[in-house]
PDB file of N, CA and C in Angstrom:
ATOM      1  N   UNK A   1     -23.957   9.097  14.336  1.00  0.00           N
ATOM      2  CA  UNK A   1     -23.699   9.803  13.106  1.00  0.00           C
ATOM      3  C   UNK A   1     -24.880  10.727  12.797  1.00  0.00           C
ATOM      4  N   UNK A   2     -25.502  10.055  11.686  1.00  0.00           N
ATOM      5  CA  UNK A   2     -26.717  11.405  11.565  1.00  0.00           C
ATOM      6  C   UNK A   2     -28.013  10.712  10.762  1.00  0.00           C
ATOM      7  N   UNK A   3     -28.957  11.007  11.074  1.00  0.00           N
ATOM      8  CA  UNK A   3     -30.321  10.163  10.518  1.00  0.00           C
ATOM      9  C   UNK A   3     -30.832  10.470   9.188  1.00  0.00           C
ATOM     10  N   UNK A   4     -29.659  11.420   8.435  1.00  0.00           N
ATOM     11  CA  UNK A   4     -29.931  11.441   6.807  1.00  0.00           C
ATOM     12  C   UNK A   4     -29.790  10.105   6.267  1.00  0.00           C
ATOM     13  N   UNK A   5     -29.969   9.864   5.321  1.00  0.00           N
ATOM     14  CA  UNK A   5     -29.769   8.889   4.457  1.00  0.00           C
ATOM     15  C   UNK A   5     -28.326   9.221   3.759  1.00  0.00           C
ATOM     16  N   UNK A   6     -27.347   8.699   3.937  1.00  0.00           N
ATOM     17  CA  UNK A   6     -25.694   8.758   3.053  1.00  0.00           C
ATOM     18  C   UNK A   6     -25.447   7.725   2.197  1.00  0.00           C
ATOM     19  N   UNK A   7     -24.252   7.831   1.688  1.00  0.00           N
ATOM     20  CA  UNK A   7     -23.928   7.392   0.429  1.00  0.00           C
ATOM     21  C   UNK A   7     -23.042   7.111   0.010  1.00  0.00           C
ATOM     22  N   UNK A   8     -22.099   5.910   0.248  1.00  0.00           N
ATOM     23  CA  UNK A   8     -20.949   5.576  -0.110  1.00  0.00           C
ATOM     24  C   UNK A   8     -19.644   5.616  -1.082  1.00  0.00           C
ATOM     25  N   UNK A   9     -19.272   5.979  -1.318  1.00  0.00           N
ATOM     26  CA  UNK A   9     -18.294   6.454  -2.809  1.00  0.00           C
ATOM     27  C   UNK A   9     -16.811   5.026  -2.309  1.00  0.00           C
ATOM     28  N   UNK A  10     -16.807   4.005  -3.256  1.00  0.00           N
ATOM     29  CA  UNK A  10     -15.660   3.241  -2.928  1.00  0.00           C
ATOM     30  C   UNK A  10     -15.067   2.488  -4.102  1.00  0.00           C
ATOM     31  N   UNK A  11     -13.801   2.131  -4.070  1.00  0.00           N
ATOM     32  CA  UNK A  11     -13.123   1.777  -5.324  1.00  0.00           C
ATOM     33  C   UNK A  11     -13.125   0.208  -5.482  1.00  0.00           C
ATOM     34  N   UNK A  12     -12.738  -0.710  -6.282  1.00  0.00           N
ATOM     35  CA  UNK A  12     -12.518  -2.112  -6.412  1.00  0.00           C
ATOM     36  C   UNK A  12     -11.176  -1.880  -6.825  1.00  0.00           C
ATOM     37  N   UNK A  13     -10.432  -2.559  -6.300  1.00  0.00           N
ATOM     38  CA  UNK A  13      -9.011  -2.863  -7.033  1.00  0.00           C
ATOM     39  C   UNK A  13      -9.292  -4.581  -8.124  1.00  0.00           C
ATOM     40  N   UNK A  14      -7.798  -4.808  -8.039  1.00  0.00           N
ATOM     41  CA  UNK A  14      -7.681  -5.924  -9.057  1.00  0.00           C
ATOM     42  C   UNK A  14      -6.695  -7.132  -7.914  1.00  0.00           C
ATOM     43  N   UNK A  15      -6.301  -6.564  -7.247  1.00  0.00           N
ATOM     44  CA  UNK A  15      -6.027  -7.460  -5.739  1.00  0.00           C
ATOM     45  C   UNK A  15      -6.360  -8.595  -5.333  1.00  0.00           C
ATOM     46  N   UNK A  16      -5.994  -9.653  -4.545  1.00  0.00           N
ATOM     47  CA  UNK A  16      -6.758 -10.208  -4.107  1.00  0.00           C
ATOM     48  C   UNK A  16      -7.566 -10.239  -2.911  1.00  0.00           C
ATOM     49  N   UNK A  17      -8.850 -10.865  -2.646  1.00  0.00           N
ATOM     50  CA  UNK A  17      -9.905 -10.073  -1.957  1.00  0.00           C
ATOM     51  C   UNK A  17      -9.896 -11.605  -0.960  1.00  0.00           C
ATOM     52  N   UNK A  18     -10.200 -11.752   0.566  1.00  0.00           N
ATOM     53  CA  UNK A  18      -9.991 -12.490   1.056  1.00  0.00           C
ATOM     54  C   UNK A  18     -11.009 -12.528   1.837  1.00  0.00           C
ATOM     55  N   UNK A  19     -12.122 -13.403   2.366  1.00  0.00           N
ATOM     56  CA  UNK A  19     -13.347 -13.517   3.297  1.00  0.00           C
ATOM     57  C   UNK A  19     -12.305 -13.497   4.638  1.00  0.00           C
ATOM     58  N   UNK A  20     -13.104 -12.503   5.378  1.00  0.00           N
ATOM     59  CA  UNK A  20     -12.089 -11.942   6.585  1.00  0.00           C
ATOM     60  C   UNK A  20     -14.067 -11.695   7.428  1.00  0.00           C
ATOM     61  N   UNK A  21     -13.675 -11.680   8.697  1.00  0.00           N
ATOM     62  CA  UNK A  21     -14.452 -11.095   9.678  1.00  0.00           C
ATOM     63  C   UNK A  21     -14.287  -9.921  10.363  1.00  0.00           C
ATOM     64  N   UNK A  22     -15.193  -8.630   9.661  1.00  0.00           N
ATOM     65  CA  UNK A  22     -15.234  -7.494  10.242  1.00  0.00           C
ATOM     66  C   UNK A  22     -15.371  -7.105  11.828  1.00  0.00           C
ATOM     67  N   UNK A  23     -14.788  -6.117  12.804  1.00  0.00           N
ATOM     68  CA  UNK A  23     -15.527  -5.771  13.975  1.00  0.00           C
ATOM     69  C   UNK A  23     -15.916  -4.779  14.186  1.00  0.00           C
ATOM     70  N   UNK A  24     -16.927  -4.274  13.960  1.00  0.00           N
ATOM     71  CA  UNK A  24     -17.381  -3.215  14.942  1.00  0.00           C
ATOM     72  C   UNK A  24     -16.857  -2.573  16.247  1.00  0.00           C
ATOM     73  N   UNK A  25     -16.629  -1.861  17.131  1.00  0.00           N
ATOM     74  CA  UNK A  25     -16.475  -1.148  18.731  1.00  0.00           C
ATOM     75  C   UNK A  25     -17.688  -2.191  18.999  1.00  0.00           C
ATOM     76  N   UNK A  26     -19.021  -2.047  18.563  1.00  0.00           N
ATOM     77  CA  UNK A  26     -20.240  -2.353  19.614  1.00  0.00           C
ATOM     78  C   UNK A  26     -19.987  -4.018  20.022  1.00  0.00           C
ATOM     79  N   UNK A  27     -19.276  -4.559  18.971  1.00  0.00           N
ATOM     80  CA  UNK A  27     -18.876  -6.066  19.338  1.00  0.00           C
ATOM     81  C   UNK A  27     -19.812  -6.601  17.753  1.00  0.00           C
ATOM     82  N   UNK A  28     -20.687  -5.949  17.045  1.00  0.00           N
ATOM     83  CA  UNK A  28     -20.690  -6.569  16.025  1.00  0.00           C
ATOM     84  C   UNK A  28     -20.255  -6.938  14.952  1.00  0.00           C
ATOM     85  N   UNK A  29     -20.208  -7.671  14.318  1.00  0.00           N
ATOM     86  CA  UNK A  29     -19.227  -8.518  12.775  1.00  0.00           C
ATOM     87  C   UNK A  29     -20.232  -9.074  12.133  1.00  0.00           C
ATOM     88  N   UNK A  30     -19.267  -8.683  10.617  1.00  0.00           N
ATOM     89  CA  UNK A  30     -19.840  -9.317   9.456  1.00  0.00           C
ATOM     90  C   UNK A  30     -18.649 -10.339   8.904  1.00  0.00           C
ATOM     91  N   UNK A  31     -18.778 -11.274   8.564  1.00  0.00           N
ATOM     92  CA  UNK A  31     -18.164 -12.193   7.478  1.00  0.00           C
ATOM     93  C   UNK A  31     -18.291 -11.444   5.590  1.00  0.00           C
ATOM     94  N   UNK A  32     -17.002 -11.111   5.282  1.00  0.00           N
ATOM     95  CA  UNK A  32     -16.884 -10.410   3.908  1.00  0.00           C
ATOM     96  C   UNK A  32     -15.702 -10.164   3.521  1.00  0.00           C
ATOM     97  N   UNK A  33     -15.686 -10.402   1.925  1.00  0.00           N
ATOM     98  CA  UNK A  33     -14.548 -10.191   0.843  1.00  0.00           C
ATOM     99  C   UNK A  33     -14.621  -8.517   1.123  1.00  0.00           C
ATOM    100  N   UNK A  34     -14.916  -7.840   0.781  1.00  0.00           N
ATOM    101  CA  UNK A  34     -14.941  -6.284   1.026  1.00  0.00           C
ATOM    102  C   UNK A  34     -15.728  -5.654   1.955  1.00  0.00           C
ATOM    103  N   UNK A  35     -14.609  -4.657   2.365  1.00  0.00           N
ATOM    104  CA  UNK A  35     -15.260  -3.909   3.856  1.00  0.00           C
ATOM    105  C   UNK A  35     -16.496  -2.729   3.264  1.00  0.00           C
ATOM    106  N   UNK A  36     -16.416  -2.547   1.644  1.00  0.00           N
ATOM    107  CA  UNK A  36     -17.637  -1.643   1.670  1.00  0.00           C
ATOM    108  C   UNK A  36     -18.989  -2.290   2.100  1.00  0.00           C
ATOM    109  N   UNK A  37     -19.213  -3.599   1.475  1.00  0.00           N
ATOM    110  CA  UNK A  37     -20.357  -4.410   1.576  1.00  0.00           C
ATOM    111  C   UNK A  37     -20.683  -4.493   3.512  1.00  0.00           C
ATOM    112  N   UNK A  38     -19.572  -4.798   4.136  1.00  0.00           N
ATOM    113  CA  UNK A  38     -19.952  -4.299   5.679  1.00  0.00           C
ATOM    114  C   UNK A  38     -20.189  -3.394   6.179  1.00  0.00           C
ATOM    115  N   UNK A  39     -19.859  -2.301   5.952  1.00  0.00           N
ATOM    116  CA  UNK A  39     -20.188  -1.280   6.621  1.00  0.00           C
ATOM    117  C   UNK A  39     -21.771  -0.290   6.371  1.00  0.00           C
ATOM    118  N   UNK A  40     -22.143  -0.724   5.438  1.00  0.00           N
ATOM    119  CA  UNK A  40     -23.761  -0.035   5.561  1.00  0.00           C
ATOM    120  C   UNK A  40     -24.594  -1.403   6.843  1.00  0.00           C
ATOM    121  N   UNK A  41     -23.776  -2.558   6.884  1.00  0.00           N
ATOM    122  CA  UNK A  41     -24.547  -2.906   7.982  1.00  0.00           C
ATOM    123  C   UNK A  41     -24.169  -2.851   9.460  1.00  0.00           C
ATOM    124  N   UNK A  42     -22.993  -1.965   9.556  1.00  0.00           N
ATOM    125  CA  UNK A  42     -22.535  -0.752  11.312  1.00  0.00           C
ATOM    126  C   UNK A  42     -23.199   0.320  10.640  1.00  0.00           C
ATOM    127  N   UNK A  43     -23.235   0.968   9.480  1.00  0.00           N
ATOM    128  CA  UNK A  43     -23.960   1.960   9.241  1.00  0.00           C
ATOM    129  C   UNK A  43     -25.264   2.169   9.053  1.00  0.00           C
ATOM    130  N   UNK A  44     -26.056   1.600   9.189  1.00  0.00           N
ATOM    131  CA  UNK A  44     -27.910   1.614   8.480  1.00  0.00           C
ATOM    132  C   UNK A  44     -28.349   2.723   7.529  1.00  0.00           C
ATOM    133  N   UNK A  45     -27.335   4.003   8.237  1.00  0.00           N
ATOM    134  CA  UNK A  45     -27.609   5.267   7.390  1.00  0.00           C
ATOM    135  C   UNK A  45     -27.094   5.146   6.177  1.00  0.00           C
ATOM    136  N   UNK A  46     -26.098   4.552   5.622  1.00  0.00           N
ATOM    137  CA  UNK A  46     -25.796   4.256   4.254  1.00  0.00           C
ATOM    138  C   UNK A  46     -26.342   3.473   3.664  1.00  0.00           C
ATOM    139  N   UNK A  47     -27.230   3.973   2.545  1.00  0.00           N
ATOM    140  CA  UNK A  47     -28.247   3.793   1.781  1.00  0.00           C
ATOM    141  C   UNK A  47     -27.987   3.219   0.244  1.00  0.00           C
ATOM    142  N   UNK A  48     -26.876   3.344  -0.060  1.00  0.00           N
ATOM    143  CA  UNK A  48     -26.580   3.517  -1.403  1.00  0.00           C
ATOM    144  C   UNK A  48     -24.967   3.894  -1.646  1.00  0.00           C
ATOM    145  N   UNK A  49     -24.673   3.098  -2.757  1.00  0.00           N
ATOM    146  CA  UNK A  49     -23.185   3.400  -2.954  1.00  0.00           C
ATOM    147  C   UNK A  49     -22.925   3.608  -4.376  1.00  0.00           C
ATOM    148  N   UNK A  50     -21.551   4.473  -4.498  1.00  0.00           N
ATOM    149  CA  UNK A  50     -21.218   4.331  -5.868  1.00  0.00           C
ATOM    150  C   UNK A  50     -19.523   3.414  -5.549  1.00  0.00           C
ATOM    151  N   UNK A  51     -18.964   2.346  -6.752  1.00  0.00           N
ATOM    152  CA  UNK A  51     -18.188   1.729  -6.765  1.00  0.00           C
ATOM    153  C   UNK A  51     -17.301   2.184  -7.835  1.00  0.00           C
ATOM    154  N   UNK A  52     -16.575   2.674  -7.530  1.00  0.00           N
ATOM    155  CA  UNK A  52     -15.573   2.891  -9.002  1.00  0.00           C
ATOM    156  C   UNK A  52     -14.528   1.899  -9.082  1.00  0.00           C
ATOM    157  N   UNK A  53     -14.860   1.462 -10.493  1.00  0.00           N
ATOM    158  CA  UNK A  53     -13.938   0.315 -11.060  1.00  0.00           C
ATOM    159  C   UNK A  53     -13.081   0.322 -12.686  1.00  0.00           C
ATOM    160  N   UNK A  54     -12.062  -0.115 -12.420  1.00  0.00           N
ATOM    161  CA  UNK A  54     -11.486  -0.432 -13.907  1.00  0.00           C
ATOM    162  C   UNK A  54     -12.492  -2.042 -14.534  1.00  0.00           C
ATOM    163  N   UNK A  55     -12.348  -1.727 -15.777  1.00  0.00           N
ATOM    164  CA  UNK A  55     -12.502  -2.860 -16.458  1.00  0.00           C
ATOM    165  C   UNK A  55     -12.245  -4.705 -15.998  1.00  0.00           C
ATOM    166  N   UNK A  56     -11.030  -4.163 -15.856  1.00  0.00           N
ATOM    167  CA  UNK A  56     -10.074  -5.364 -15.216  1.00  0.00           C
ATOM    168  C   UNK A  56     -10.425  -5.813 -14.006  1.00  0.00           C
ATOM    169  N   UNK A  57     -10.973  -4.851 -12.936  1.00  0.00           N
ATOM    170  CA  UNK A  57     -11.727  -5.202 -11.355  1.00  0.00           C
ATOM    171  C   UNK A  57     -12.977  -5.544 -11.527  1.00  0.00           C
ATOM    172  N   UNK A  58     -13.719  -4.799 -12.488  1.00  0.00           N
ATOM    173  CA  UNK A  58     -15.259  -5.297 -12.523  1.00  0.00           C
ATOM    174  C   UNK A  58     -14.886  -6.933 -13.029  1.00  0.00           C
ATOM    175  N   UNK A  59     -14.268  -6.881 -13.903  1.00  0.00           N
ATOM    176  CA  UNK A  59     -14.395  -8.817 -15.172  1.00  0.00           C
ATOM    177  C   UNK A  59     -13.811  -9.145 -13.342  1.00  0.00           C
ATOM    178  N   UNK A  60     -12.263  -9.493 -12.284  1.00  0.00           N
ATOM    179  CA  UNK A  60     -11.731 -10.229 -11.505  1.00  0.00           C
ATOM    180  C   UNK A  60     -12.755 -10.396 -10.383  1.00  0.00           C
ATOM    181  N   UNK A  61     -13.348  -8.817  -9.949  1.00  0.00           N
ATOM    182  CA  UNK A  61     -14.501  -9.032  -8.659  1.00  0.00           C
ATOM    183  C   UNK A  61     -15.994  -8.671  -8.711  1.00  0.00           C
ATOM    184  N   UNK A  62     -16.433  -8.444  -9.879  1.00  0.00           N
ATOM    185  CA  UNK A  62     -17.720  -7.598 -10.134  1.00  0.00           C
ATOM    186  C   UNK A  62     -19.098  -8.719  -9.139  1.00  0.00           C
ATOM    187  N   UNK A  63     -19.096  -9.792  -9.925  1.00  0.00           N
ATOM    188  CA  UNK A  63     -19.951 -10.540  -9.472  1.00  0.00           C
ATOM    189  C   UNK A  63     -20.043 -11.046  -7.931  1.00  0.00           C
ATOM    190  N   UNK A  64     -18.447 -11.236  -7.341  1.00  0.00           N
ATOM    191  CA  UNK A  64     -18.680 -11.313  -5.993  1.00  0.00           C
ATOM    192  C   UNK A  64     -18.930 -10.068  -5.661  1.00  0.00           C
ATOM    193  N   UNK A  65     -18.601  -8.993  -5.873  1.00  0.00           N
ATOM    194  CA  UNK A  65     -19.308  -7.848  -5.020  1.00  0.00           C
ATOM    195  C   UNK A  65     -20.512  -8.061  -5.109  1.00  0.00           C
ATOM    196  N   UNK A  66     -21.661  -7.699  -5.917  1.00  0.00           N
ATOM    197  CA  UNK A  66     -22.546  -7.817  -6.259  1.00  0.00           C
ATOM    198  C   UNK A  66     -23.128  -9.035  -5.515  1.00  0.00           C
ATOM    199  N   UNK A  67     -22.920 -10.038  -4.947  1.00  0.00           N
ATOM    200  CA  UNK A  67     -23.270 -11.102  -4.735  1.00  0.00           C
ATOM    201  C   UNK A  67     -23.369 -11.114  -2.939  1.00  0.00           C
ATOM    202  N   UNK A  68     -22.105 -10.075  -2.765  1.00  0.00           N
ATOM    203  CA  UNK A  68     -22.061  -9.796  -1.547  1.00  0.00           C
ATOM    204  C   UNK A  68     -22.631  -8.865  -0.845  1.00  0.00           C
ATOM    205  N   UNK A  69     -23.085  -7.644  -1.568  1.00  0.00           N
ATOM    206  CA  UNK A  69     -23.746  -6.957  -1.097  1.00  0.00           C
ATOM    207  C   UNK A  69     -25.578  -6.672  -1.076  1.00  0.00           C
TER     208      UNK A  69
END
């Protein structure tokens, strides 16, 4: 990709969120409720994210995100 520093833009729904095991191509995986929280670690270059949420997603998943990432 590219050796800037990037920046994630991703939404929370109100869904339910399920601990699943990510894969990578290179053969690496993460264990995670959301694929944003995995992917800055296939990405290193993503530095920082913004999460857009309703009310209703932050109160159902706020803290596990947060917990997860």
């Amino acid at each position: 990709m590219t050796d800037r520093p990037s920046h994630l833009l991703t939404f929370l729904g109100t869904g339910k969120y399920e601990r699943i095991q990510y894969a990578w191509p290179s053969g690496q995986t993460v264990e995670t409720s959301f694929f944003p929280t995995a992917l800055p670690r296939f990405l290193p270059e993503i530095r920082s994210a913004t999460v857009f949420v309703t009310e209703e997603s932050e109160e159902k998943h706020g803290r596990e995100l947060d917990a997860q990432w």
